[in-house]
Protein backbone atom coordinates (compact mmCIF):
# COMPACT_ATOMS: atom_id res chain seq x y z
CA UNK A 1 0.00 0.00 0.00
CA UNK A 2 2.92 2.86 0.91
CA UNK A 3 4.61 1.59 -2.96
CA UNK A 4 1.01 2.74 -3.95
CA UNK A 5 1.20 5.95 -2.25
CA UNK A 6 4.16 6.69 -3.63
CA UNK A 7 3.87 6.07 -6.73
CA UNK A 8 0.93 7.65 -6.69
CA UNK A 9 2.26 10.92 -5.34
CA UNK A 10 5.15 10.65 -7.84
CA UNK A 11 2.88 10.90 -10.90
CA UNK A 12 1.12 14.03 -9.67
CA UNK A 13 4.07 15.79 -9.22
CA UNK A 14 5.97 14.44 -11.67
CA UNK A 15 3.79 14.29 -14.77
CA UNK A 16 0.67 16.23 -14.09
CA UNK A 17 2.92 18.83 -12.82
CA UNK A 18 5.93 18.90 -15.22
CA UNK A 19 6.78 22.58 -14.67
CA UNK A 20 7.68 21.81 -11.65
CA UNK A 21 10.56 20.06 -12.49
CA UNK A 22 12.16 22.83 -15.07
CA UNK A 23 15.64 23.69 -15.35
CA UNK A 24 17.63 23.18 -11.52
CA UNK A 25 14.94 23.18 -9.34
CA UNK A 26 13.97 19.60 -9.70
CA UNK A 27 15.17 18.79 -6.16
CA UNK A 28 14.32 21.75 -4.44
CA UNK A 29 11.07 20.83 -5.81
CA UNK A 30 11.13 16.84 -4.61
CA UNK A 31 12.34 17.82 -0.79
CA UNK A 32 9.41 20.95 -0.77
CA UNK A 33 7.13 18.19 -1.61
CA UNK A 34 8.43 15.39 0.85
CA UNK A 35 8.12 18.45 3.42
CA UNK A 36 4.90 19.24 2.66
CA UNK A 37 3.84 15.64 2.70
CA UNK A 38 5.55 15.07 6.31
CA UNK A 39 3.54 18.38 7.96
CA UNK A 40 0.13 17.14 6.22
CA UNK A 41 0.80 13.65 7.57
CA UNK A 42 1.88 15.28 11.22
CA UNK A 43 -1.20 17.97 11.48
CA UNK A 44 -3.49 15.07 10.21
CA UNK A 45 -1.81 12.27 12.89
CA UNK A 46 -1.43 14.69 15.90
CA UNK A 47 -3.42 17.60 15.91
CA UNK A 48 -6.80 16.26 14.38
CA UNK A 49 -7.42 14.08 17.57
CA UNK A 50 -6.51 16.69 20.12
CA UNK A 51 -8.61 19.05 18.56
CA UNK A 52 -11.61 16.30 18.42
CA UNK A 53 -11.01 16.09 22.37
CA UNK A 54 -11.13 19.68 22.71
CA UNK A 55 -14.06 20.76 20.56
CA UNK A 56 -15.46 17.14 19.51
CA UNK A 57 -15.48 15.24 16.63
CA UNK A 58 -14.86 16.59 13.22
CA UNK A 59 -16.67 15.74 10.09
């Protein structure tokens, strides 16, 4: 299932985002994604239940 995932996320930025990847800032690019991908996975891990505690469930 994670080889899905990311493969998955390596086609969107890859190839549905190709612009992206222009000229030499194809890495800065592939780390600013892996960084974003790390804080969404964080905020949606850690701070979703502690806010459901707080103000109850989300939907």
């Amino acid at each position: 299932m994670a080889f899905a995932a990311g493969a998955m996320i390596f086609v969107v930025v890859d190839e549905i985002i190709p612009e992206t990847h222009g000229k030499e800032y194809a890495r800065l690019v592939t780390f600013g994604v892996i960084i974003g991908f790390v804080i969404m996975m964080f905020l949606d891990n850690f701070i979703e239940p502690i806010l459901s505690n707080l103000i109850g469930p989300v939907t």
